[in-house]
Protein backbone atom coordinates (compact mmCIF):
# COMPACT_ATOMS: atom_id res chain seq x y z
CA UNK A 1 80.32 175.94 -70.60
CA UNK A 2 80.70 179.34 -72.29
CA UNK A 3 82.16 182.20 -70.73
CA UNK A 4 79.12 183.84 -70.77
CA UNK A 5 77.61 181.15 -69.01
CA UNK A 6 80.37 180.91 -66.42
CA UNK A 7 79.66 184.78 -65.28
CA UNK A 8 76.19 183.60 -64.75
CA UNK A 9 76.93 181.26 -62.44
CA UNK A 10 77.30 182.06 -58.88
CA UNK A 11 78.31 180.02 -55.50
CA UNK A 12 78.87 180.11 -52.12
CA UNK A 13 82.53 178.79 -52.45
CA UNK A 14 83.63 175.15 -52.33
CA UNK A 15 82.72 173.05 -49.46
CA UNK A 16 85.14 170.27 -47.95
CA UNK A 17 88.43 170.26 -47.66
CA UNK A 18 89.42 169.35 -51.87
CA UNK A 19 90.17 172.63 -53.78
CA UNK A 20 91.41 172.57 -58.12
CA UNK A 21 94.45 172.21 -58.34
CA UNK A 22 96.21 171.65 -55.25
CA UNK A 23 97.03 168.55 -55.20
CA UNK A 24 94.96 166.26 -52.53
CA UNK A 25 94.20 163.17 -52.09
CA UNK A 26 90.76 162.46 -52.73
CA UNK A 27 89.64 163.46 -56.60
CA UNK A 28 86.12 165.23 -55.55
CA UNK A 29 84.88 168.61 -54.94
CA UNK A 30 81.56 170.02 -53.59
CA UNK A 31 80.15 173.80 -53.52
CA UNK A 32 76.78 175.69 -53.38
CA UNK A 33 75.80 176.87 -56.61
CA UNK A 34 73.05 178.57 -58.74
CA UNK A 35 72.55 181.25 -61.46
CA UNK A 36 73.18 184.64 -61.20
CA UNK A 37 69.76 186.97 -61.47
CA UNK A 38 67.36 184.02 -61.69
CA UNK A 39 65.70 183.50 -58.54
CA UNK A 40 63.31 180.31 -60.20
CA UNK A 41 64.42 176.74 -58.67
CA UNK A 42 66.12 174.62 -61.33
CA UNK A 43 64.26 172.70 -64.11
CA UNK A 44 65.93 170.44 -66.11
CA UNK A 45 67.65 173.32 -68.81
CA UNK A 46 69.11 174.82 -65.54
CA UNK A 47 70.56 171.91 -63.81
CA UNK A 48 71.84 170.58 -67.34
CA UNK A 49 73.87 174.37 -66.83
CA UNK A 50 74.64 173.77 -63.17
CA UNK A 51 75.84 170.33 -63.35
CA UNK A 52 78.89 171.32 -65.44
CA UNK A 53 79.49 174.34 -62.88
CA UNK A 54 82.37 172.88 -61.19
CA UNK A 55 85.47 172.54 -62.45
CA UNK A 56 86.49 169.47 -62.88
CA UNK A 57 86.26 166.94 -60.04
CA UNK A 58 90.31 165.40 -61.18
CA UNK A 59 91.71 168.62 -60.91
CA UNK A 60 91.74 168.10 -57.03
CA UNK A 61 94.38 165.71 -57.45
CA UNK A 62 96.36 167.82 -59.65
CA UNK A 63 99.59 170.25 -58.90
CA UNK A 64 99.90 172.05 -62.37
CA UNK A 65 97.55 173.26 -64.58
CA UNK A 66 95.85 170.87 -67.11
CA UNK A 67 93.15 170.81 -70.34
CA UNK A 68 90.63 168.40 -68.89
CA UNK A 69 88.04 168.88 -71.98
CA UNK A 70 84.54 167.35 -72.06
CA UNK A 71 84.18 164.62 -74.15
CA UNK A 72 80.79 163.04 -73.26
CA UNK A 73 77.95 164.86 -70.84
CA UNK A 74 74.86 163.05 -69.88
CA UNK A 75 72.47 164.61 -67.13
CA UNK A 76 69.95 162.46 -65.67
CA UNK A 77 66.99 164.77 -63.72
CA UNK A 78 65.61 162.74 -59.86
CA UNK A 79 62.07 163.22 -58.77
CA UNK A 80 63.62 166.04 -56.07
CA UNK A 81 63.61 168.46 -59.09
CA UNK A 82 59.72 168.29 -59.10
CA UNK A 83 59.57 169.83 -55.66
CA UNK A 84 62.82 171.73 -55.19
CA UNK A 85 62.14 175.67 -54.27
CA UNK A 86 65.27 177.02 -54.14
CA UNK A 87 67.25 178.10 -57.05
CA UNK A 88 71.12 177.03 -54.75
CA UNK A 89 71.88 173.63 -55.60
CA UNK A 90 74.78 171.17 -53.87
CA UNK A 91 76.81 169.72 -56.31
CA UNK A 92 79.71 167.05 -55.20
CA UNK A 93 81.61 165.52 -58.18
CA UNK A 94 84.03 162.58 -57.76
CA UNK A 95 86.12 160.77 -60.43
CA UNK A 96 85.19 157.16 -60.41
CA UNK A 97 88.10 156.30 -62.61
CA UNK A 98 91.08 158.17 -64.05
CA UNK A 99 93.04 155.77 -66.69
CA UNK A 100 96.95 156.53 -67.53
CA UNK A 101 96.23 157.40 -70.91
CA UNK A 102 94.39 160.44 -69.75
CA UNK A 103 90.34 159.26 -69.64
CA UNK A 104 88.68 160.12 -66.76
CA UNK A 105 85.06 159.52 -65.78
CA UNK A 106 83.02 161.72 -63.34
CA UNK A 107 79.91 161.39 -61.81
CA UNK A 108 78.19 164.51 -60.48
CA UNK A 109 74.82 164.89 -58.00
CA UNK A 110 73.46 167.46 -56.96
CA UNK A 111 70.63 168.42 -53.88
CA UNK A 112 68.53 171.37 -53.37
CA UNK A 113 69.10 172.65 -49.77
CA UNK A 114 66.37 170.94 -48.18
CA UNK A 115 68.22 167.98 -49.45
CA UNK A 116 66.00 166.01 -51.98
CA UNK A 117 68.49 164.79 -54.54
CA UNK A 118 67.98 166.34 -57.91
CA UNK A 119 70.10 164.32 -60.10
CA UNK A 120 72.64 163.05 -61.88
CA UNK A 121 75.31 163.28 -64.27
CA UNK A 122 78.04 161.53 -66.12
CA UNK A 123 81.11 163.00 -67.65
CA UNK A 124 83.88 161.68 -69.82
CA UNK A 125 87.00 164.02 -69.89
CA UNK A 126 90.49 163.48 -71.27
CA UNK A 127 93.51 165.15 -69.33
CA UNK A 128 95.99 166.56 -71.84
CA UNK A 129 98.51 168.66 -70.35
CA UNK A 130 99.14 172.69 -71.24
């Protein structure tokens, strides 16, 4: 995501317990999210944007600062996008698989607050240190 992007995208802080970089346990994070001035409920340009709003669900399991570039980023839109009013959307990324020579597969999903899922996304990163 650019950095002009990234000041366009606001949330209400991460929810859970998993923060970047701090070294947990579980390799997941999950926050509120939407874009700044743009009061419309997502369609599928804007969740393509918000889906890659998080920083990266691996980094929860990290200590020290890493490059965790995208490699691969599909975005698959659910039937809740149809109906969704709201323009906050939930967004809880896991890593399904992190491989020792750096690969590292995410999915993402995300939910509109009244909590019709509004889809999915895959992500293929590769950890290379600073």
């Amino acid at each position: 995501m650019s950095s002009a992007a990234r000041r366009r995208v606001q949330d209400r802080g991460p929810r859970g317990t998993n923060r970047p970089y701090a070294g947990g346990a579980e390799p997941e994070l999950t926050a509120w999210i939407r874009l700044l001035e743009d009061d419309e409920p997502p369609d599928v340009h804007r969740l393509a944007l918000l889906m890659d709003g998080l920083a990266p669900s691996y980094a929860a399991v990290l200590s020290e600062l890493a490059l965790l570039p995208t490699v691969e980023f599909a975005v698959g839109p659910a039937i809740g996008l149809l109906r969704t009013a709201s323009p906050w959307v939930l967004l809880r990324a896991r890593t399904h698989r992190a491989s020792a020579d750096g690969w590292v597969d995410e999915g993402i999903d995300a939910w509109g607050p009244d909590g019709d899922h509004l889809g999915s996304a895959r992500q293929l990163r590769l950890v290379r240190p600073m």
